[in-house]
Protein backbone atom coordinates (compact mmCIF):
# COMPACT_ATOMS: atom_id res chain seq x y z
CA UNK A 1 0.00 0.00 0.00
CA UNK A 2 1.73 3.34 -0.69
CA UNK A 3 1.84 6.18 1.51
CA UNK A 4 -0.68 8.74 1.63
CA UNK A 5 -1.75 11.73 3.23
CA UNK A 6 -5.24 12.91 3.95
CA UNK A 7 -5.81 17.21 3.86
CA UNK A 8 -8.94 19.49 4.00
CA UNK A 9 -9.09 22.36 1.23
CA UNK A 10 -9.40 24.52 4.44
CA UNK A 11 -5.61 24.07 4.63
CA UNK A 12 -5.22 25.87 1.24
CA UNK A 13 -7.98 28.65 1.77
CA UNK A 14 -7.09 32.04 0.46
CA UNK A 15 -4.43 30.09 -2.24
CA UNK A 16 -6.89 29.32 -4.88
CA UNK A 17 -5.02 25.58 -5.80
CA UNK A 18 -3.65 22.83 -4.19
CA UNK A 19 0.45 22.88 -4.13
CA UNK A 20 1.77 21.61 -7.62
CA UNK A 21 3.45 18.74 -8.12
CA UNK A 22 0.96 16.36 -6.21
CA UNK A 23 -1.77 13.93 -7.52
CA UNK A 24 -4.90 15.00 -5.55
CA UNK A 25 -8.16 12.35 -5.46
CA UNK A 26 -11.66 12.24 -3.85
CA UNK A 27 -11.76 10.29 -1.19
CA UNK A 28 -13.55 7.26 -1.16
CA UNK A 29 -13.74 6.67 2.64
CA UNK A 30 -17.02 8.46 3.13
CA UNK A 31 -20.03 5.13 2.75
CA UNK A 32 -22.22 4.98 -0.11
CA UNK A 33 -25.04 5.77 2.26
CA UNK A 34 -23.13 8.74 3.82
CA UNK A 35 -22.85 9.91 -0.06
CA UNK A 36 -26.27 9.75 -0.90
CA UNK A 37 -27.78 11.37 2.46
CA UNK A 38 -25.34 14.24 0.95
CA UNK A 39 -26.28 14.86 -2.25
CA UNK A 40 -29.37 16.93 -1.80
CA UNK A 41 -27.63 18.80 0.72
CA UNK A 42 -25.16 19.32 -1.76
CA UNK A 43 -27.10 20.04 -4.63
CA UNK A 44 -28.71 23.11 -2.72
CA UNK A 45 -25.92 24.06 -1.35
CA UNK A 46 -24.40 24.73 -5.08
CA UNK A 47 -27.58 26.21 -6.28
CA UNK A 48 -26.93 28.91 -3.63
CA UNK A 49 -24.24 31.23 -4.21
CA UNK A 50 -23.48 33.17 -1.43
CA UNK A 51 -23.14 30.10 0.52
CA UNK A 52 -19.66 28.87 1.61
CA UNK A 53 -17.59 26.41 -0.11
CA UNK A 54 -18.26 22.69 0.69
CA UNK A 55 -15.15 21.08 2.49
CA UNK A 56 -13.68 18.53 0.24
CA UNK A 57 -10.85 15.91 1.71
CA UNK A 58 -7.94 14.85 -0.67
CA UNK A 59 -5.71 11.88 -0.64
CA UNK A 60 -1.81 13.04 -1.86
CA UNK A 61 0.03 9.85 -3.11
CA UNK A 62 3.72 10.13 -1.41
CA UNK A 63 4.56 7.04 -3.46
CA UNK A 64 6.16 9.08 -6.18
CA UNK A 65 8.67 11.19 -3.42
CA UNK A 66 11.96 9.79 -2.60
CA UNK A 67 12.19 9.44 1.02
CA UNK A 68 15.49 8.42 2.79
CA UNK A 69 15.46 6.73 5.97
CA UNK A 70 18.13 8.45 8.40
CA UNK A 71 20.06 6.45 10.75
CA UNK A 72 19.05 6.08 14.34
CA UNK A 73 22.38 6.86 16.68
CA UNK A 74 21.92 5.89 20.81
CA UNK A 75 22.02 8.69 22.82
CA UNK A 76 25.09 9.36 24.21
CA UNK A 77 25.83 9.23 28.17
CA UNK A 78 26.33 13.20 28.04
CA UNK A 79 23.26 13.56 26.05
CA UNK A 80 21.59 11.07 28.54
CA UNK A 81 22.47 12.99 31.76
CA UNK A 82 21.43 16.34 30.19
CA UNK A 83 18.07 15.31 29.15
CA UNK A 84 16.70 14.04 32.47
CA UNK A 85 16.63 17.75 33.38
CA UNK A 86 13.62 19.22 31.04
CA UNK A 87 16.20 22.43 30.93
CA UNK A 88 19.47 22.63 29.90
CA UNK A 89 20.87 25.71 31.69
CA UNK A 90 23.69 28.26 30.38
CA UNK A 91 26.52 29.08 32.83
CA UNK A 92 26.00 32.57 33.27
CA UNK A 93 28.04 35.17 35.22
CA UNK A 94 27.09 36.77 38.73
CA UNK A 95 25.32 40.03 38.94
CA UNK A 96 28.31 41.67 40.62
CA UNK A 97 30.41 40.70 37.86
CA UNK A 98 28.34 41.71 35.10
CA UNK A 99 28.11 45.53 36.37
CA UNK A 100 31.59 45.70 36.93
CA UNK A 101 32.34 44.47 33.20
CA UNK A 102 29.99 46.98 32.03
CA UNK A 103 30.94 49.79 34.38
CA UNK A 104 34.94 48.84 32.94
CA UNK A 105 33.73 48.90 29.90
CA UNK A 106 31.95 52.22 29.82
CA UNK A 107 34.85 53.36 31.47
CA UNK A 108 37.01 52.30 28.41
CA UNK A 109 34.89 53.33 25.76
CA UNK A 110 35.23 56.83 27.54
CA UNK A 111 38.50 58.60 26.04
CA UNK A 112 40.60 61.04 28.36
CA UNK A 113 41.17 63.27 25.92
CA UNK A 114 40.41 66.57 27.55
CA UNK A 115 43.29 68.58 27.66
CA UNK A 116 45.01 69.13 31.21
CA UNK A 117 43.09 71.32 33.78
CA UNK A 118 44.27 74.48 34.70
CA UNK A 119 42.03 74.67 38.13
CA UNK A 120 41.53 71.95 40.93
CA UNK A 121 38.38 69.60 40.61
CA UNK A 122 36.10 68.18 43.47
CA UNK A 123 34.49 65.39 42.28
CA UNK A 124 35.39 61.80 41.32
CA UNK A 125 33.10 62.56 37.81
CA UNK A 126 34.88 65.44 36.39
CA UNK A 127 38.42 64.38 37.08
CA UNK A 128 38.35 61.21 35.76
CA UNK A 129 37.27 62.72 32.46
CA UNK A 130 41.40 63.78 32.54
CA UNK A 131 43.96 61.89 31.70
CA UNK A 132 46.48 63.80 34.47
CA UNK A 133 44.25 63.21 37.36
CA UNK A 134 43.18 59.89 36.02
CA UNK A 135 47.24 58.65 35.96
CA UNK A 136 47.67 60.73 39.40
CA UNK A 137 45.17 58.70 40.94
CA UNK A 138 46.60 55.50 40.00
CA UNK A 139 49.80 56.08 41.17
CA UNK A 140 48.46 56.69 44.40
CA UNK A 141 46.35 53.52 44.47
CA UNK A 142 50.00 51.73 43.28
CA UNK A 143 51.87 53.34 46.23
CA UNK A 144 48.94 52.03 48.71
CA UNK A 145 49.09 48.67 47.48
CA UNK A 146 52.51 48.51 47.53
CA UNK A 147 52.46 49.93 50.94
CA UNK A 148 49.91 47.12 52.00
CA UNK A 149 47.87 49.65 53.26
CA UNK A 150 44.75 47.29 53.73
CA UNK A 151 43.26 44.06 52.89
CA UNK A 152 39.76 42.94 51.72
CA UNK A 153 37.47 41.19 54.32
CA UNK A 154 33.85 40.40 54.07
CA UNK A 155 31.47 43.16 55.29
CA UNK A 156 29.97 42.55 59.00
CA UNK A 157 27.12 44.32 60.51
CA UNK A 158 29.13 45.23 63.60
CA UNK A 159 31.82 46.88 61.88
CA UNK A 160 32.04 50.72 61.84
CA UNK A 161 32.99 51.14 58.15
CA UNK A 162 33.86 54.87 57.09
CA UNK A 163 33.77 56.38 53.42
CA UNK A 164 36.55 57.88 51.61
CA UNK A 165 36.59 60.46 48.90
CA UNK A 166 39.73 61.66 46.48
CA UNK A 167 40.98 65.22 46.78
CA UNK A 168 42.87 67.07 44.19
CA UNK A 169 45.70 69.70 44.61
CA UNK A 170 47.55 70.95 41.59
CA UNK A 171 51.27 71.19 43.15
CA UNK A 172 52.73 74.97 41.94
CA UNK A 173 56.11 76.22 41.67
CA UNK A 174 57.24 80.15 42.88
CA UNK A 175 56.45 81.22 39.69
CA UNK A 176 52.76 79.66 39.40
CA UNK A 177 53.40 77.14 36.64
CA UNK A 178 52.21 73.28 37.40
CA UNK A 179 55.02 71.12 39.08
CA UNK A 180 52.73 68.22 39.21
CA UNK A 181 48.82 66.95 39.36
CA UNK A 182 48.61 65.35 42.88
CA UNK A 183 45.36 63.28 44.28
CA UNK A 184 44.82 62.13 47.72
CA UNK A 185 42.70 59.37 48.82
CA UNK A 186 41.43 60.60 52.09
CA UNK A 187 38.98 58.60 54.19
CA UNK A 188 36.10 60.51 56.14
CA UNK A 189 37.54 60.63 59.32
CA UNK A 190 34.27 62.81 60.90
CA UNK A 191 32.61 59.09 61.06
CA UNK A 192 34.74 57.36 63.42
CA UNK A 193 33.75 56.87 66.94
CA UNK A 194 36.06 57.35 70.02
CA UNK A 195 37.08 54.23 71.47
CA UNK A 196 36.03 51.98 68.57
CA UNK A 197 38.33 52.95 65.61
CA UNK A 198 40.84 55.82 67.36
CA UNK A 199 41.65 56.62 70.82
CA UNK A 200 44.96 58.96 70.99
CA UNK A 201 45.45 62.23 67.73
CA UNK A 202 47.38 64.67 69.28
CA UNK A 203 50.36 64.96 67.07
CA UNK A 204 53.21 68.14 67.69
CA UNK A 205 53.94 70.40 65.00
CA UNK A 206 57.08 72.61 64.96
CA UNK A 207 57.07 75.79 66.15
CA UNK A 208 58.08 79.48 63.73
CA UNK A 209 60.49 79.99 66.16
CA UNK A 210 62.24 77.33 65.83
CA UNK A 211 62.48 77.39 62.05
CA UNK A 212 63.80 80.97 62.38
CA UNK A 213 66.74 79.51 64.46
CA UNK A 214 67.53 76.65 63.01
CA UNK A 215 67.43 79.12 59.49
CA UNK A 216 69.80 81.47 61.43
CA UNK A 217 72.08 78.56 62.87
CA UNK A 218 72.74 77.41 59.24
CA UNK A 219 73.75 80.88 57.98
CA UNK A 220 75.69 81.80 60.75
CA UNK A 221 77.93 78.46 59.99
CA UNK A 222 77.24 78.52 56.36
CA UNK A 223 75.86 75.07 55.86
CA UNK A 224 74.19 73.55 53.29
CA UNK A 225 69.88 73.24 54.19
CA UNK A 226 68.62 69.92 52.59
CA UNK A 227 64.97 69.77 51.91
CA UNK A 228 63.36 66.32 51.71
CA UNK A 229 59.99 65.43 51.03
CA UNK A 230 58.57 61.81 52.24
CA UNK A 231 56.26 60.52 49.78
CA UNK A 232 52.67 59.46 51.13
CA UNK A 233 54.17 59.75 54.67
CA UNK A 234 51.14 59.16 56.58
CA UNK A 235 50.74 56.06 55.27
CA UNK A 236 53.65 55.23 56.88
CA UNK A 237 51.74 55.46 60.33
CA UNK A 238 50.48 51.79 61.24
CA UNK A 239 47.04 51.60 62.97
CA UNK A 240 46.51 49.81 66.33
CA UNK A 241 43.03 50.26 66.19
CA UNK A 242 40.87 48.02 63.84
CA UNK A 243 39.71 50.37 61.12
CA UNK A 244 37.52 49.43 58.25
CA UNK A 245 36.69 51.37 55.30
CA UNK A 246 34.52 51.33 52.08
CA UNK A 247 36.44 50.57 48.57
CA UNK A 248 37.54 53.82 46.90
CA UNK A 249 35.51 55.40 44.08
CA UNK A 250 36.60 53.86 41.08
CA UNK A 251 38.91 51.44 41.85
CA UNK A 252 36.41 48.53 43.15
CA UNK A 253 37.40 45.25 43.44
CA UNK A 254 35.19 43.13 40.57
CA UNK A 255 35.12 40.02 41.97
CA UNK A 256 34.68 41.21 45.60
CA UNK A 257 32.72 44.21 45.37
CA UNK A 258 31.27 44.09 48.59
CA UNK A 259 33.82 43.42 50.50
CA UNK A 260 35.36 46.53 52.43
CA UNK A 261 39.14 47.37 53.22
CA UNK A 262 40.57 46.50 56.49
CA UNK A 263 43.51 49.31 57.41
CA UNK A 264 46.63 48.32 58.48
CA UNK A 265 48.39 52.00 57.54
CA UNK A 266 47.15 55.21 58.28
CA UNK A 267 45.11 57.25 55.63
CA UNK A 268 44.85 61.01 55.14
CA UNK A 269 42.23 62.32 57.41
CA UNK A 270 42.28 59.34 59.37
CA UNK A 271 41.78 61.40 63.48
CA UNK A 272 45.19 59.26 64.35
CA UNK A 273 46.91 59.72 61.20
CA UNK A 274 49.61 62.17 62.24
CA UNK A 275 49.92 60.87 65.30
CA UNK A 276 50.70 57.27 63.48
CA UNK A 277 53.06 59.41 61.21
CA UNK A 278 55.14 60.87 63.91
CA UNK A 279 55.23 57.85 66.17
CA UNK A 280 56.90 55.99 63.39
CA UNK A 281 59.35 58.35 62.70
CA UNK A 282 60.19 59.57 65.49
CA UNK A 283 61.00 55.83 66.40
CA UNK A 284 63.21 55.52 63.63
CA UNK A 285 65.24 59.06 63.77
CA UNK A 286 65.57 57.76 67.92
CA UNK A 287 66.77 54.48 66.70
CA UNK A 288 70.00 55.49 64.43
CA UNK A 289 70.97 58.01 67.18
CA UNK A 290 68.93 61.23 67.11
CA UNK A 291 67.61 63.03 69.98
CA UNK A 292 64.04 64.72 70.19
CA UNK A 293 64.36 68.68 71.61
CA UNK A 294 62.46 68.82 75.21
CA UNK A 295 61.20 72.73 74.23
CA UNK A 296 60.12 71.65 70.51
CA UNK A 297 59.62 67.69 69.91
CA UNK A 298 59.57 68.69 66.09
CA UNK A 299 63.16 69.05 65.95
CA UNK A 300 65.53 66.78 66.05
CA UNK A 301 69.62 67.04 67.20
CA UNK A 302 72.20 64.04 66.40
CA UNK A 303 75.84 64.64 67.86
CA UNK A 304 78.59 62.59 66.54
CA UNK A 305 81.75 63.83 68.36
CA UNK A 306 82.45 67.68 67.02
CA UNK A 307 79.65 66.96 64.31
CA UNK A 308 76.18 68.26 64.62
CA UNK A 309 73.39 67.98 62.96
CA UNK A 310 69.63 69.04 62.92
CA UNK A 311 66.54 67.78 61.60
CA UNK A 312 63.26 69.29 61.22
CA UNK A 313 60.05 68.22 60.44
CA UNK A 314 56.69 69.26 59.27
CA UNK A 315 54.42 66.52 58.33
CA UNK A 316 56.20 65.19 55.40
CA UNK A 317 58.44 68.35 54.79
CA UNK A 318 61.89 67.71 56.50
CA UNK A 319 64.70 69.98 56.53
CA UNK A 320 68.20 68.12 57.25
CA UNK A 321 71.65 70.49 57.88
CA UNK A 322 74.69 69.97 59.58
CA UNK A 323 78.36 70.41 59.78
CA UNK A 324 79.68 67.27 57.85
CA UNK A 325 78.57 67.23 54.25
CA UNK A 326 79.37 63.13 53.49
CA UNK A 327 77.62 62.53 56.63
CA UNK A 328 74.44 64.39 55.68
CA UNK A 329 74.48 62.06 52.31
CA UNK A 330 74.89 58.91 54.55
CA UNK A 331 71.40 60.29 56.52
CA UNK A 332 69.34 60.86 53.70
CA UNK A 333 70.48 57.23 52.23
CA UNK A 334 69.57 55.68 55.72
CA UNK A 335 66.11 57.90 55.41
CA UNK A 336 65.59 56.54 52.13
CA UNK A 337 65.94 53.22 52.60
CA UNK A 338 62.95 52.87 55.04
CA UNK A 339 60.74 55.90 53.70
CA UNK A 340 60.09 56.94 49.93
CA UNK A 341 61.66 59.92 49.85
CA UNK A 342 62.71 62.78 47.53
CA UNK A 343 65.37 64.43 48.09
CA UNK A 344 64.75 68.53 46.55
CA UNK A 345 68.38 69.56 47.09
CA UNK A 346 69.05 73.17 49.05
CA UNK A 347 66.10 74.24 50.34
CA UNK A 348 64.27 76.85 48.15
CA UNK A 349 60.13 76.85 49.09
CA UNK A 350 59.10 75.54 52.32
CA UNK A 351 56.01 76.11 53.97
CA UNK A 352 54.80 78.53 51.72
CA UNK A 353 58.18 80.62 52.14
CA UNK A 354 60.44 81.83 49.59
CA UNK A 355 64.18 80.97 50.44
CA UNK A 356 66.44 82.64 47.70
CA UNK A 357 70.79 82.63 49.22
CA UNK A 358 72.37 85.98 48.89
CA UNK A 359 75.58 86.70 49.44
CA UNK A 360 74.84 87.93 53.22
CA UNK A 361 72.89 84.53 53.63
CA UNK A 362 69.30 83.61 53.49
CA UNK A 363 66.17 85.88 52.21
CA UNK A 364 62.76 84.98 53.30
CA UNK A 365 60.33 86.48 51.44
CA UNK A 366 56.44 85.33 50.83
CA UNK A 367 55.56 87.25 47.68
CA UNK A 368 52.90 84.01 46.05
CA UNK A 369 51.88 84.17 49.61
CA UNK A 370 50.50 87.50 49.57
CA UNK A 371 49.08 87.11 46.16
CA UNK A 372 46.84 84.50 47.50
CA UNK A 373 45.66 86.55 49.92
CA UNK A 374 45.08 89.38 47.68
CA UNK A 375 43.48 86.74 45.85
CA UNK A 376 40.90 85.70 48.38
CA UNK A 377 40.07 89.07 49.38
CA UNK A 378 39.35 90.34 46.19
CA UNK A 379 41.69 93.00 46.50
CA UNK A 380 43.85 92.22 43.49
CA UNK A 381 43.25 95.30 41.45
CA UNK A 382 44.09 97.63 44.61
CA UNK A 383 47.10 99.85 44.70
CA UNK A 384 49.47 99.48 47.57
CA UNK A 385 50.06 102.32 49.68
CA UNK A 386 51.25 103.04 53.22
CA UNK A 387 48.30 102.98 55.58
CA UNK A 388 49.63 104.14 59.24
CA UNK A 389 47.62 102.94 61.94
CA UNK A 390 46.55 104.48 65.11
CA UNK A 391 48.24 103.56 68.16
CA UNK A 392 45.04 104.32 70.36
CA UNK A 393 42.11 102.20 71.32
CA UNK A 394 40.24 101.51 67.44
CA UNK A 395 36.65 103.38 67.00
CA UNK A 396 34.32 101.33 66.09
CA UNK A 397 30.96 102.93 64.30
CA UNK A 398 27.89 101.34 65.13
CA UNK A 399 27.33 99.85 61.50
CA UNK A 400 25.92 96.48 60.83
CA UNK A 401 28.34 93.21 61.22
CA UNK A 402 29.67 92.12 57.72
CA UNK A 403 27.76 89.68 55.95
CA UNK A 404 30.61 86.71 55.96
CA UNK A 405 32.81 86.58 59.36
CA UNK A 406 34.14 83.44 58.35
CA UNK A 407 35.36 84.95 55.49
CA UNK A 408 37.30 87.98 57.29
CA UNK A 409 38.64 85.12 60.02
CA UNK A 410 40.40 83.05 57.22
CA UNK A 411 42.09 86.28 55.64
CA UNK A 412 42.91 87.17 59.62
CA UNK A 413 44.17 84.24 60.21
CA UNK A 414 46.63 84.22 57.12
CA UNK A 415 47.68 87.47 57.63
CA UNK A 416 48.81 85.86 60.62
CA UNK A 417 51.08 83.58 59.07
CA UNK A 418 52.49 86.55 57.04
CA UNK A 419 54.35 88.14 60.06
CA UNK A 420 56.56 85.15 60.06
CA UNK A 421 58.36 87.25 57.33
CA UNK A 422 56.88 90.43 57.66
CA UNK A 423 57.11 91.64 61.15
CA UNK A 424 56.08 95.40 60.26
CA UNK A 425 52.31 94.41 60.14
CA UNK A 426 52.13 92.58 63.13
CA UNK A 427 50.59 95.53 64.83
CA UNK A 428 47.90 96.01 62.26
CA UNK A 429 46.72 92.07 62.49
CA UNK A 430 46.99 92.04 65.78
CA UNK A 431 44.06 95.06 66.00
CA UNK A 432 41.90 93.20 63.76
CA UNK A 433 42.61 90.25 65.20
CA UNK A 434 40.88 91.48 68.76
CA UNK A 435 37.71 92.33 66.35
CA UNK A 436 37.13 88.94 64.87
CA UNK A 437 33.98 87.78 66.37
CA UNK A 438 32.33 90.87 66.03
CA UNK A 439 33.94 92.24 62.58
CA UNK A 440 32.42 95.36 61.13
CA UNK A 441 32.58 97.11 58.36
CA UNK A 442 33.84 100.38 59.58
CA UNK A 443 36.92 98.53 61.05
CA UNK A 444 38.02 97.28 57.38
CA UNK A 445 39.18 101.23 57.22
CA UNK A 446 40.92 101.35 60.79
């Protein structure tokens, strides 16, 4: 019996014909009685034309069609194991992982081509978009994990975890132009809790005196000033205190993302920070032979027979001098080799003070200093002139307090700092320093 298939003309509705190519027959399944009950139903079914087509059944004869019998293979034992799960699942990567590819990868597809910026930024967005900050914040991520600064532990509900946020300084020289693009990862010290994450901060800082007379020392014996300047020094500063911190902006761990870092150095901002800073190296200068001074702790003396020497620090600004020259070299190697240091040569800018040799010694001067302030006060455009100031008690008129004391505080306070070299106005601030909490604007004139 050859092979045949049975179809409905409903299957070829709307294509006016049958497909070609195939023999097409009544079909004689239907009973002779079945045929005959039909006929007048079909006859006046045809003698009305709006009615529907009747629905005819044809037999297609396959006999005439090639058909080739494929081979039957046994499943194999992969095929076997797979299929007695109803789904065969894709590996597929984890959340976390997929939005740090695509963060990286919107990151990539973002060029730093912006030329370098000529002011400082304050957010993580816009100085990214540089390729100078960008660079300057990867070097400092290098030099804190090269510093094993921290470590990544899972995230606990007891811990007291703090934020941290970059800063950006554009590092000038006198003359204004750009020395270097530097970026600090600082962590938000405001959040930690006493007696949790930090128990002693007071760190010393040195004293203008002393600077004066060390400064005077040096020329009076003509010796050479070294400035050095210790690279990231306060994370030098190790923590006794467990700290914990959130993963910087930008630099997120893919495959632990919500893990946070566990400090083992001190950070910028951290409330023990200098105090870890000056601990350590205090220990160290103590340890090859130096000697702390009991009236300022920032300076410290080494004696080695008729040699002396001198060493004073500011945070990570140190100034080195003393009598033997090959000596001082064989300090700053020993200083080197267990701090990252750079080593500026005679001292020439320090602290905001201008230190140009003459041939009767040393001139101090703070000219960008006093620009800055001109700067902040708005008082660029003003001509200088000699303003003599009354010796007597100031009169103040009974005007209305200015509108920004903070303001007038900050430019007190620098003007301050500006007697270290300028002694002549010392009088002056000190007048409107009395005034400071209640300023007004009559005493601007004073």
């Amino acid at each position: 019996m050859s092979p045949s298939a049975c179809f409905s003309n409903d299957h070829f509705a709307g294509t006016g014909s049958p497909p070609s190519g195939s023999h097409f027959s009544r079909s004689a399944l239907a009973s002779p009685s079945d045929s005959a009950a039909s006929s007048p139903a079909s006859a006046a079914e045809s003698s009305d034309p709006s009615a529907s087509p009747p629905g005819l059944q044809f037999c297609v004869d396959l006999s005439s069609y090639p058909l080739q019998q494929l081979p039957i293979s046994a499943p194999s034992a992969h095929q076997s194991a797979t299929r007695q799960h109803p789904m065969v699942l894709r590996p597929r990567l984890p959340k976390t992982a997929l939005l740090a590819a695509s963060a990286a990868a919107s990151v990539a597809s973002n060029c730093r081509v912006l030329p370098s910026p000529a002011c400082e930024l304050f957010t993580f967005s816009d100085a990214d978009r540089y390729e100078a900050w960008h660079c300057a914040m990867c070097d400092e991520i290098q030099a804190l994990h090269s510093n094993n600064t921290w470590s990544l532990v899972p995230f606990h509900h007891s811990m007291n975890v703090i934020g941290c946020q970059w800063v950006y300084k554009i590092k000038r020289r006198v003359d204004g132009s750009v020395e270097r693009y530097k970026t600090r990862l600082m962590a938000q010290g405001f959040t930690q809790q006493e007696g949790i994450d930090y128990s002693e901060t007071f760190s010393p800082v040195v004293k203008h005196t002393t600077i004066k007379l060390v400064f005077s020392i040096a020329v009076s014996r003509n010796w050479k000033i070294h400035q050095l300047d210790i690279h990231n020094a306060f994370l030098n500063g190790v923590l006794t205190e467990e700290v914990y911190m959130k993963q910087p902006l930008g630099f997120v761990d893919s495959t632990l993302p919500s893990h946070v870092c566990w400090l083992y150095k001190s950070l910028y901002d951290l409330k023990q920070a200098p105090r870890g800073w000056y601990t350590r190296l205090s220990d160290f200068l103590i340890s090859i032979g130096f000697t702390a001074s009991k009236v300022d702790t920032s300076l410290f003396i080494l004696s080695i027979g008729a040699d002396i020497f001198y060493l004073l620090v500011y945070v990570d600004d140190i100034l080195l001098m003393g009598s033997n020259s090959a000596m001082l070299r064989r300090l700053i190697q020993l200083l080197s080799s267990k701090f990252k240091l750079r080593d500026l040569g005679a001292v020439h800018y320090f602290l905001g003070i201008e230190v140009q040799p003459t041939v009767m010694g040393l001139m101090l001067r703070q000219h960008k200093y006093i620009l800055d302030i001109l700067t902040r006060a708005g008082m660029t455009s003003y001509k200088p002139v000699d303003t003599p100031i009354s010796t007597s008690k100031v009169t103040i008129l009974p005007d209305p307090l200015f509108s920004d004391p903070t303001r007038f505080r900050q430019i007190v306070g620098a003007l301050q700092y500006l007697t270290f070299t300028r002694p002549d106005i010392c009088f002056a601030v000190n007048r409107v320093s009395v005034y400071a909490c209640s300023y007004r604007f009559s005493l601007g004139c004073c």
